[in-house]
PDB file of N, CA and C in Angstrom:
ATOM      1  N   UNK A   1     -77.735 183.168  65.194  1.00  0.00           N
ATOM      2  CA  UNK A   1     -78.626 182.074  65.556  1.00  0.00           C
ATOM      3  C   UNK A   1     -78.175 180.809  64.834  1.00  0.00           C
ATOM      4  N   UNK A   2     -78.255 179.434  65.703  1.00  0.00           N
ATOM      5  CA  UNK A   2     -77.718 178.484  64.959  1.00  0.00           C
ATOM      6  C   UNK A   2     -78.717 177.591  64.421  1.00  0.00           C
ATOM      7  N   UNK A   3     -78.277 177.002  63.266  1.00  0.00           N
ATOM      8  CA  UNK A   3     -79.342 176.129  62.002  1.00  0.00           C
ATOM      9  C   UNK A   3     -80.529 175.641  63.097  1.00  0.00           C
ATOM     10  N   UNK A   4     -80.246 175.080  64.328  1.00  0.00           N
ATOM     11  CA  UNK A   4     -81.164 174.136  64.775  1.00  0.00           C
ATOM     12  C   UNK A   4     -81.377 174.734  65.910  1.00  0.00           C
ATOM     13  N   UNK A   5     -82.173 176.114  66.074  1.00  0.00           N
ATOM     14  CA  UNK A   5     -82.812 177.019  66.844  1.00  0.00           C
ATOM     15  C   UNK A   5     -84.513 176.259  66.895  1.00  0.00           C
ATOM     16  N   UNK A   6     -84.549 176.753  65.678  1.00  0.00           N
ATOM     17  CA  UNK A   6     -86.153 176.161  65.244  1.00  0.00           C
ATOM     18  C   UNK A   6     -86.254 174.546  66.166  1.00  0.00           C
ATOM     19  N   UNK A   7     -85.982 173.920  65.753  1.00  0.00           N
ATOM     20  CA  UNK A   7     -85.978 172.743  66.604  1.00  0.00           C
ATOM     21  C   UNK A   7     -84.879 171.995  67.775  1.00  0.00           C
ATOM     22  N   UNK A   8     -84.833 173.624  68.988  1.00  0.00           N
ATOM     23  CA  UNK A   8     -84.224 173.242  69.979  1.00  0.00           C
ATOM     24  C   UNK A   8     -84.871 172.142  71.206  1.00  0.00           C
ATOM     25  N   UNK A   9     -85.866 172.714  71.013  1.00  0.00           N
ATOM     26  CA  UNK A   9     -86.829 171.830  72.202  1.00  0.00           C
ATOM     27  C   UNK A   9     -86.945 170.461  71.387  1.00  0.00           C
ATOM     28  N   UNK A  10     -87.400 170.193  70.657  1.00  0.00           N
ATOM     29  CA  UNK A  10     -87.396 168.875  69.972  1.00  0.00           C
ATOM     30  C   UNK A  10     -86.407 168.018  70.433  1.00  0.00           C
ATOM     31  N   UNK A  11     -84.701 168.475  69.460  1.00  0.00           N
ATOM     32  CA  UNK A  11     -83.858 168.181  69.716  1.00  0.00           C
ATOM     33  C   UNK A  11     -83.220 167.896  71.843  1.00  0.00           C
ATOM     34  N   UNK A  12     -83.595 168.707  72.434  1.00  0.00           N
ATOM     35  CA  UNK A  12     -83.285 168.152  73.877  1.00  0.00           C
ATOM     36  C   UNK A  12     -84.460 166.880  74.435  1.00  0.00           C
ATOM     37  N   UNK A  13     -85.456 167.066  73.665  1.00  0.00           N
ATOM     38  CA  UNK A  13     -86.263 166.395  74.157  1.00  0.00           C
ATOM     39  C   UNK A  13     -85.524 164.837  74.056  1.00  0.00           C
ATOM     40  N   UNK A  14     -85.134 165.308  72.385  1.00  0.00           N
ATOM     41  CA  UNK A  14     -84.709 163.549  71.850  1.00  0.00           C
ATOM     42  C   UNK A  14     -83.405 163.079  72.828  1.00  0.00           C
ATOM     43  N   UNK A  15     -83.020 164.408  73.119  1.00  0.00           N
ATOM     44  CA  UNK A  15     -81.661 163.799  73.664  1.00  0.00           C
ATOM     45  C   UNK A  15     -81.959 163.273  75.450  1.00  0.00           C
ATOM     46  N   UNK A  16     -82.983 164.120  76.050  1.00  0.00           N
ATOM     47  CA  UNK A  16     -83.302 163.559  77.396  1.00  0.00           C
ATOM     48  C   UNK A  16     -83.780 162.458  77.372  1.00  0.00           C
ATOM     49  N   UNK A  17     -84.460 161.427  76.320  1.00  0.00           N
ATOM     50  CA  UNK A  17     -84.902 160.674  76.049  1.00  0.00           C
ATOM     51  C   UNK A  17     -83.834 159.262  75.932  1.00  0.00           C
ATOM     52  N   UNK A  18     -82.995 159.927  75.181  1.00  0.00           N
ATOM     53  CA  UNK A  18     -81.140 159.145  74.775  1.00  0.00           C
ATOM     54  C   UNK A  18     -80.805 159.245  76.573  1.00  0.00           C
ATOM     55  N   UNK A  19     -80.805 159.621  77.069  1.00  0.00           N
ATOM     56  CA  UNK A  19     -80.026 159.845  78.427  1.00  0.00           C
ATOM     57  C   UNK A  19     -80.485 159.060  79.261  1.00  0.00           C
ATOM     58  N   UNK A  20     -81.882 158.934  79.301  1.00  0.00           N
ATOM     59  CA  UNK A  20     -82.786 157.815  79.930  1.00  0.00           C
ATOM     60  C   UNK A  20     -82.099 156.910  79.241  1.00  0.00           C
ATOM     61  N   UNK A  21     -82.453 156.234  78.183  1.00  0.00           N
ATOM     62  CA  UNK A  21     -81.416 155.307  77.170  1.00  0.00           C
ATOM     63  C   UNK A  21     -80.230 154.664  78.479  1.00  0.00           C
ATOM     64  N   UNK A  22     -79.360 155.697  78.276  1.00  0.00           N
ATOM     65  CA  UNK A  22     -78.107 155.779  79.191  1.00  0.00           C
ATOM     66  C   UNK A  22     -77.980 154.952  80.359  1.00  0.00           C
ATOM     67  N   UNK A  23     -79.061 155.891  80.916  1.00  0.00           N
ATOM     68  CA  UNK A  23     -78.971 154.845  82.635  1.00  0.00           C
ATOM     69  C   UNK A  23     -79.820 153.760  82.364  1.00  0.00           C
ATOM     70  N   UNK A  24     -80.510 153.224  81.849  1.00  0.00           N
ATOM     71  CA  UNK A  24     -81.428 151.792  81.411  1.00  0.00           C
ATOM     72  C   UNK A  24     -79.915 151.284  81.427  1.00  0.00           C
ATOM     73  N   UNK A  25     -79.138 151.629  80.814  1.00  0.00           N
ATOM     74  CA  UNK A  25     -77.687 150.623  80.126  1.00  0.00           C
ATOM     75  C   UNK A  25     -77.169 150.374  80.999  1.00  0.00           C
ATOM     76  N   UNK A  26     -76.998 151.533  81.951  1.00  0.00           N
ATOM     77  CA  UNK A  26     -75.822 151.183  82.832  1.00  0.00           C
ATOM     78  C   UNK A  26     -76.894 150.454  84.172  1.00  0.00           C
ATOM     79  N   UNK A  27     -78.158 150.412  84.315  1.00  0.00           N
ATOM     80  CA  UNK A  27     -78.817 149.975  85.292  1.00  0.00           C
ATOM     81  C   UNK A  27     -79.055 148.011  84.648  1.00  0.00           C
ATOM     82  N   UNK A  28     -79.166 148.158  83.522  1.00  0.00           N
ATOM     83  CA  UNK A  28     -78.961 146.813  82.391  1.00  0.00           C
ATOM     84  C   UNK A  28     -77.554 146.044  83.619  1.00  0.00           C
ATOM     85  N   UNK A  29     -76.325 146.948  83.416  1.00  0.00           N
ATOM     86  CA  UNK A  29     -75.016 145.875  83.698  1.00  0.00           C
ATOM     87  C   UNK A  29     -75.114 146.096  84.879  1.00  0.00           C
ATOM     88  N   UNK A  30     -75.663 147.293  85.522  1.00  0.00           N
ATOM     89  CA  UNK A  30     -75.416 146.508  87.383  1.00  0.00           C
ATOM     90  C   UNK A  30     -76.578 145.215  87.726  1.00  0.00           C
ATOM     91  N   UNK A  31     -77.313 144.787  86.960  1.00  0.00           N
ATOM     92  CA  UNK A  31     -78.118 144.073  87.427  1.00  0.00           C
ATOM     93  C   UNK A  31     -78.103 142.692  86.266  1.00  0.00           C
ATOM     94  N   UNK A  32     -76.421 142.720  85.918  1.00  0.00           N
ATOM     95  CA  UNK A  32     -75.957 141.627  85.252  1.00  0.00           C
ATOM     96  C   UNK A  32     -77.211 140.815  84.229  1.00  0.00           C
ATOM     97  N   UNK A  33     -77.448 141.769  83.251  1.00  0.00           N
ATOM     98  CA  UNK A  33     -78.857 141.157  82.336  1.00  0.00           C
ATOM     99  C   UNK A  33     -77.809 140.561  81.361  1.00  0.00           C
ATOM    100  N   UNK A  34     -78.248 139.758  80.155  1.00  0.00           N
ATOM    101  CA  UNK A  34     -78.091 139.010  79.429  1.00  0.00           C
ATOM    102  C   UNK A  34     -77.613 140.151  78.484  1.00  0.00           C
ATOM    103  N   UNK A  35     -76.139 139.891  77.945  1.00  0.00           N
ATOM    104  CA  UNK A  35     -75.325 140.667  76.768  1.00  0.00           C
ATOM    105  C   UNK A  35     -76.707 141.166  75.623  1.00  0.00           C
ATOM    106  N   UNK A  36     -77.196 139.979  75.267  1.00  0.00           N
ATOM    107  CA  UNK A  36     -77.550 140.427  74.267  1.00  0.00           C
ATOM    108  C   UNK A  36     -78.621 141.568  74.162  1.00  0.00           C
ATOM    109  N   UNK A  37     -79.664 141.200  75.291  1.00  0.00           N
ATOM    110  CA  UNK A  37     -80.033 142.351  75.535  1.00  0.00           C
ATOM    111  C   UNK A  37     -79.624 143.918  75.708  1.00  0.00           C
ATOM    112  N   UNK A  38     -78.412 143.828  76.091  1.00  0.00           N
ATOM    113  CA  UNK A  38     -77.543 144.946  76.250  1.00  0.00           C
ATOM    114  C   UNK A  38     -77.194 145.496  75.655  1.00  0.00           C
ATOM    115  N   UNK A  39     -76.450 144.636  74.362  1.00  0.00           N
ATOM    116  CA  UNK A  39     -76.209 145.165  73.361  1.00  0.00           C
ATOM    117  C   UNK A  39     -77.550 145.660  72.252  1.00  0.00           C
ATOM    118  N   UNK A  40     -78.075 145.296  72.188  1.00  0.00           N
ATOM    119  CA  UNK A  40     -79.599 145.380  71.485  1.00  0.00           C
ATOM    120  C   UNK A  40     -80.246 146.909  72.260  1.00  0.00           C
ATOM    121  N   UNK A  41     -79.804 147.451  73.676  1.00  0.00           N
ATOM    122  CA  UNK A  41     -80.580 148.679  74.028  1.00  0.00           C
ATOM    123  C   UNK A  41     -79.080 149.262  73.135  1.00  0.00           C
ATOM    124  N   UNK A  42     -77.929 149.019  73.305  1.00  0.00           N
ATOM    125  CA  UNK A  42     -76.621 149.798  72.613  1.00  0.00           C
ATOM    126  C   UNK A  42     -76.899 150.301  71.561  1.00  0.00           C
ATOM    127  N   UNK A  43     -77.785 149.324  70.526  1.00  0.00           N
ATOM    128  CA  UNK A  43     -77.681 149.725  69.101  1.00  0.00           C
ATOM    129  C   UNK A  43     -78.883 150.556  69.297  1.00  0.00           C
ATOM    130  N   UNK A  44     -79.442 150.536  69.862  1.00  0.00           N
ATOM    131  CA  UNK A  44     -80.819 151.370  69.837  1.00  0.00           C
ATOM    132  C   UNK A  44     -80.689 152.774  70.124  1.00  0.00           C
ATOM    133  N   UNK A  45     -79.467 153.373  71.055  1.00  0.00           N
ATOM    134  CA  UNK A  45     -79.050 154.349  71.213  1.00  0.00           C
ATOM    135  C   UNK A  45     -78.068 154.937  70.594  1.00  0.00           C
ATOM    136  N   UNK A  46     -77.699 154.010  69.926  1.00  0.00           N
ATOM    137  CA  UNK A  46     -76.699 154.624  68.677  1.00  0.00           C
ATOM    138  C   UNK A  46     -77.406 155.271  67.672  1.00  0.00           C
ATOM    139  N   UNK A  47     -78.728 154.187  67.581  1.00  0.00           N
ATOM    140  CA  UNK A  47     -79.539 154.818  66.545  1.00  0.00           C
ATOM    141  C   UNK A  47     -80.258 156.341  66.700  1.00  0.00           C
ATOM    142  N   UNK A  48     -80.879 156.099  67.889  1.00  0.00           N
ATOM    143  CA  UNK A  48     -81.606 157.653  68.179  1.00  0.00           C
ATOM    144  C   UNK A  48     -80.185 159.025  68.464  1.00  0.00           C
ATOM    145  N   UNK A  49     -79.100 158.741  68.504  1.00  0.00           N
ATOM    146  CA  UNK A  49     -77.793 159.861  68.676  1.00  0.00           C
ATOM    147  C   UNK A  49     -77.725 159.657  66.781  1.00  0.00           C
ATOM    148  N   UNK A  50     -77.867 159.204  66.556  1.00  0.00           N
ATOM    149  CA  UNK A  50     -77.466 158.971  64.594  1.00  0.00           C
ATOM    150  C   UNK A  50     -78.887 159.960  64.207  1.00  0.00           C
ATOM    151  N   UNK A  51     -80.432 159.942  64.579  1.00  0.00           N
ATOM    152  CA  UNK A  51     -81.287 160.179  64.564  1.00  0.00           C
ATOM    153  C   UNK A  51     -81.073 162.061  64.831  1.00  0.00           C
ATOM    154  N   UNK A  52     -80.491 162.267  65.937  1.00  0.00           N
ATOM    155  CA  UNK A  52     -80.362 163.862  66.471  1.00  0.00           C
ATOM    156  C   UNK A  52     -79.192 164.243  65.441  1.00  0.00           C
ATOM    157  N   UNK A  53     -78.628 163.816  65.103  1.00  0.00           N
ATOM    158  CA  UNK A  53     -76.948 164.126  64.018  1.00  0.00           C
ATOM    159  C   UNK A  53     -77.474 164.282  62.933  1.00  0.00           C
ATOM    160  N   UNK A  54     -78.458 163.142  62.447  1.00  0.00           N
ATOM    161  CA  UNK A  54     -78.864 163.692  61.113  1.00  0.00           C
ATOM    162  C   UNK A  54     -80.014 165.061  61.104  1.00  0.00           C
ATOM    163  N   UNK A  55     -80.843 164.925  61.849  1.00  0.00           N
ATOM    164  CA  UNK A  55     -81.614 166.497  61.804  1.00  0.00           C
ATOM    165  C   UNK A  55     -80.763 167.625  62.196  1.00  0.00           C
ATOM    166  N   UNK A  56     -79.472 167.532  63.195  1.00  0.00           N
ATOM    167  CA  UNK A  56     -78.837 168.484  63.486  1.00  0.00           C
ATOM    168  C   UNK A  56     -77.504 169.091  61.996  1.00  0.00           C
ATOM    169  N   UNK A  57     -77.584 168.334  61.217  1.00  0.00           N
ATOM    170  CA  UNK A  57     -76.883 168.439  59.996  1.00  0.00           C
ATOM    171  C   UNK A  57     -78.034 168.591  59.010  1.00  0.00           C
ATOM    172  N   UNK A  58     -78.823 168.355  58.342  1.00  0.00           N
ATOM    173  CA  UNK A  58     -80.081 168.822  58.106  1.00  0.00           C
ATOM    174  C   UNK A  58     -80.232 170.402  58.233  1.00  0.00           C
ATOM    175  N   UNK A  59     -80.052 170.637  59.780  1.00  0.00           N
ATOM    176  CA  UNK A  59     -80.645 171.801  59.516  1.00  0.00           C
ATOM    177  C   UNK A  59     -79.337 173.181  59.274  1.00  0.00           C
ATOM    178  N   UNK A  60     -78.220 172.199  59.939  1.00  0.00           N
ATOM    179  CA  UNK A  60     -77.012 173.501  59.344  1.00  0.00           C
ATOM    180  C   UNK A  60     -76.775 173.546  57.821  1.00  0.00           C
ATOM    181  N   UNK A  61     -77.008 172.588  57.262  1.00  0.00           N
ATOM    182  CA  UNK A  61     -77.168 172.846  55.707  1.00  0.00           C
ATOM    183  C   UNK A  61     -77.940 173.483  55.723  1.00  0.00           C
ATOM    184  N   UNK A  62     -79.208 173.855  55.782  1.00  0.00           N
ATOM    185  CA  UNK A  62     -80.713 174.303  55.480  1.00  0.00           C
ATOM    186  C   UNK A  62     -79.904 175.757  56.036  1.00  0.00           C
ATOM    187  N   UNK A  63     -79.638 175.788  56.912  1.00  0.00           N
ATOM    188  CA  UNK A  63     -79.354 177.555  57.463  1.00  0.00           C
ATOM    189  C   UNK A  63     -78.313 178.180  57.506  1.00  0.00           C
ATOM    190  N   UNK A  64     -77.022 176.864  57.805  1.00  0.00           N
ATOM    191  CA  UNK A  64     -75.808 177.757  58.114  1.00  0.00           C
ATOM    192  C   UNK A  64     -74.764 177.567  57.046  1.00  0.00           C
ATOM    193  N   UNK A  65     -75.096 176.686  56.117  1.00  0.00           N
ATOM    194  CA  UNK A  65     -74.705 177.017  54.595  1.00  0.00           C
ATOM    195  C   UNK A  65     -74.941 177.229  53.936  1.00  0.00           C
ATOM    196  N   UNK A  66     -76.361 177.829  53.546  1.00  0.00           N
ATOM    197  CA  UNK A  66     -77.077 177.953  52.947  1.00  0.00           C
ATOM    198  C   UNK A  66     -76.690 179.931  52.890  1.00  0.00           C
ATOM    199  N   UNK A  67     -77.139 180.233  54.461  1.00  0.00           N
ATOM    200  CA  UNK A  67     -76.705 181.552  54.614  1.00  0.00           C
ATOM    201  C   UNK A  67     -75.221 182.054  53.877  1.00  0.00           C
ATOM    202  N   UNK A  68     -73.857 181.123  54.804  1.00  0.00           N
ATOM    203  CA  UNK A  68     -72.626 180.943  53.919  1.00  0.00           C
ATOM    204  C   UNK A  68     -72.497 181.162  52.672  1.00  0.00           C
ATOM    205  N   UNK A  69     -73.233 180.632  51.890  1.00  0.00           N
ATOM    206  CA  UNK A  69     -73.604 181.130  50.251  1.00  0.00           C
ATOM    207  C   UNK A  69     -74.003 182.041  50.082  1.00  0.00           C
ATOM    208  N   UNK A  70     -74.769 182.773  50.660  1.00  0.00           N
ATOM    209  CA  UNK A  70     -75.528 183.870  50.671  1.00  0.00           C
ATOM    210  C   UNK A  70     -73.911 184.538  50.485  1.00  0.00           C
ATOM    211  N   UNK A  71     -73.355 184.760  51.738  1.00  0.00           N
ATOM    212  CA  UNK A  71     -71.994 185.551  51.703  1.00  0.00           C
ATOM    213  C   UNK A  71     -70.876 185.364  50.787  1.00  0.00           C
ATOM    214  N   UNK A  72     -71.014 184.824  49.983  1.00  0.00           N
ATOM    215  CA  UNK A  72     -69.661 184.495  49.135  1.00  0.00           C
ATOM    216  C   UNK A  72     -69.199 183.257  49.388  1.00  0.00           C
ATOM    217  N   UNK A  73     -68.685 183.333  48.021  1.00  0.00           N
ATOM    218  CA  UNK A  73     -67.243 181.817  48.026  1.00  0.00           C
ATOM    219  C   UNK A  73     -66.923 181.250  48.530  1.00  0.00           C
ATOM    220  N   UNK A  74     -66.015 182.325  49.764  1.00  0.00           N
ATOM    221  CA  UNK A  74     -65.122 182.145  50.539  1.00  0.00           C
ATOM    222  C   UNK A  74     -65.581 181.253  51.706  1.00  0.00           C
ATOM    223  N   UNK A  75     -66.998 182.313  52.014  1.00  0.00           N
ATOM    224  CA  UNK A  75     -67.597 181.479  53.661  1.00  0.00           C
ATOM    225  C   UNK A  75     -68.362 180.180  53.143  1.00  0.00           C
ATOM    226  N   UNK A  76     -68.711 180.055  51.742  1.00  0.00           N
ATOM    227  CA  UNK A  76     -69.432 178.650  51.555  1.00  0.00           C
ATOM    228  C   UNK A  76     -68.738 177.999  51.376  1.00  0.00           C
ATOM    229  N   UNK A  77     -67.436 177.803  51.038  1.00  0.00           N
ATOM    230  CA  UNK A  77     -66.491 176.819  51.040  1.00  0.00           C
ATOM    231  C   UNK A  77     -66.066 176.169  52.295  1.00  0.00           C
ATOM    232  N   UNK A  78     -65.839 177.170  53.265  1.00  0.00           N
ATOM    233  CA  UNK A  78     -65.586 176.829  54.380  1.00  0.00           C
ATOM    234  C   UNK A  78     -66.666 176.018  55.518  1.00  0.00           C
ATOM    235  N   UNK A  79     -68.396 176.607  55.478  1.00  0.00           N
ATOM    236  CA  UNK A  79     -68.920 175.450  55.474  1.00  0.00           C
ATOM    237  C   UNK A  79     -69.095 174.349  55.017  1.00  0.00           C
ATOM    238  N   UNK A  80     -68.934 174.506  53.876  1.00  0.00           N
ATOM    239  CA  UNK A  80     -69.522 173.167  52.779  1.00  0.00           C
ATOM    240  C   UNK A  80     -67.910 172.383  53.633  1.00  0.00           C
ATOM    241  N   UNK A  81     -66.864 172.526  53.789  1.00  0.00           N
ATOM    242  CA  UNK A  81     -65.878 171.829  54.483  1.00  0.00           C
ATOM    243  C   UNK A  81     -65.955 171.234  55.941  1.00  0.00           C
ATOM    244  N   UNK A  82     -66.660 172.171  56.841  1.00  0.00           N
ATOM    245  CA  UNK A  82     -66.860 171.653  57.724  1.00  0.00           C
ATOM    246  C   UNK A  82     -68.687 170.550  58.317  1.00  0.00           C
ATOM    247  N   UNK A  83     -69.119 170.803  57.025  1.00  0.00           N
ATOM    248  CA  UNK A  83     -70.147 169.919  56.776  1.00  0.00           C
ATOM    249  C   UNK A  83     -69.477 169.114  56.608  1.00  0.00           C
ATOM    250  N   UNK A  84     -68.877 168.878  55.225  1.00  0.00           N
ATOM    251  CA  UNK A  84     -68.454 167.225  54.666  1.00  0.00           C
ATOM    252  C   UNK A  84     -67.431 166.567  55.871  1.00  0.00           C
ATOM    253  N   UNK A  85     -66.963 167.427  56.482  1.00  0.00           N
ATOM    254  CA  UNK A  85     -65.818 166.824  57.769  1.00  0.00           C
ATOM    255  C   UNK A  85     -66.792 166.149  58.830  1.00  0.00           C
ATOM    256  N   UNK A  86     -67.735 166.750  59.098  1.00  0.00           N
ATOM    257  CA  UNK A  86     -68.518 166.258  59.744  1.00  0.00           C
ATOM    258  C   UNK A  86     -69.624 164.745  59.505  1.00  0.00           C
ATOM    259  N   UNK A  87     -69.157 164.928  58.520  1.00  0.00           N
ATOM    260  CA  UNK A  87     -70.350 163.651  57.596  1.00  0.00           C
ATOM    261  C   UNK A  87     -69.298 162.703  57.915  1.00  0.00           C
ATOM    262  N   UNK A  88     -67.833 163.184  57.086  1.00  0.00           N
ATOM    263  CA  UNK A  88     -66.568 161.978  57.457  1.00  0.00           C
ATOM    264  C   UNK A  88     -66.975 161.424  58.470  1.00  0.00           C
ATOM    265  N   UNK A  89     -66.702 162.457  60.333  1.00  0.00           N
ATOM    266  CA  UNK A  89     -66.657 161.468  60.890  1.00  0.00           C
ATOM    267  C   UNK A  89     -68.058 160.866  61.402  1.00  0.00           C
ATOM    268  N   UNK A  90     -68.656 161.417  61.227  1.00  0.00           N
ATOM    269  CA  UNK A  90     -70.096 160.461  61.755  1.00  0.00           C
ATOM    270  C   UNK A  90     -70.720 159.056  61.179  1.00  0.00           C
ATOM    271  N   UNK A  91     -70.243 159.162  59.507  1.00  0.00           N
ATOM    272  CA  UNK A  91     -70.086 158.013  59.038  1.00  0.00           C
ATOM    273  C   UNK A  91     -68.912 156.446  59.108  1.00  0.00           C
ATOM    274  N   UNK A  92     -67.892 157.617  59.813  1.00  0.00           N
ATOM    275  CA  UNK A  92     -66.664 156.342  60.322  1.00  0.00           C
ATOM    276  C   UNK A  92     -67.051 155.608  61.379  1.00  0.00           C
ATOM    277  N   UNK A  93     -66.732 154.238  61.205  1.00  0.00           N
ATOM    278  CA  UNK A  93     -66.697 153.371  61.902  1.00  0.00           C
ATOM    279  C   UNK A  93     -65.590 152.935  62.858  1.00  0.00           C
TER     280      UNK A  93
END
């Protein structure tokens, strides 16, 4: 079972929500609205996908490295690696 079982429905909810997001954007440029507005729904959906990334990392720490430790060294190293890889890139710009 993966970290973010417990809050699967949540998580799609947020994301059907982001998807609406989506077509607002692309319904935004077929109907040639003002950049700034555009960009302003952009950052807003960056934010709520930044919003699902951080609870979805949240909860694989909370479960799926947490467990990893449970098992030894070996497998917590290897999460704790593909956590921090993951932080890399979500924090790159």
């Amino acid at each position: 079972m993966h970290g973010y079982a417990a809050n699967r429905d949540e998580l799609l909810a947020r994301l059907r929500r982001i998807e609406g997001q989506i077509r607002g954007l692309q319904r935004m440029i077929e109907e040639d609205r003002y950049c700034i507005d555009v960009l302003t729904q952009i950052s807003s959906a960056n934010r709520a996908l930044q919003g699902v990334a951080t609870n979805m990392l949240d909860d694989h720490v909370r479960h799926c490295v947490r467990n990893a430790i449970d098992e030894g060294p070996e497998t917590a190293d290897e999460r704790i690696d593909e956590a921090l890889d993951v932080i890399h890139r979500l924090i790159k710009r």
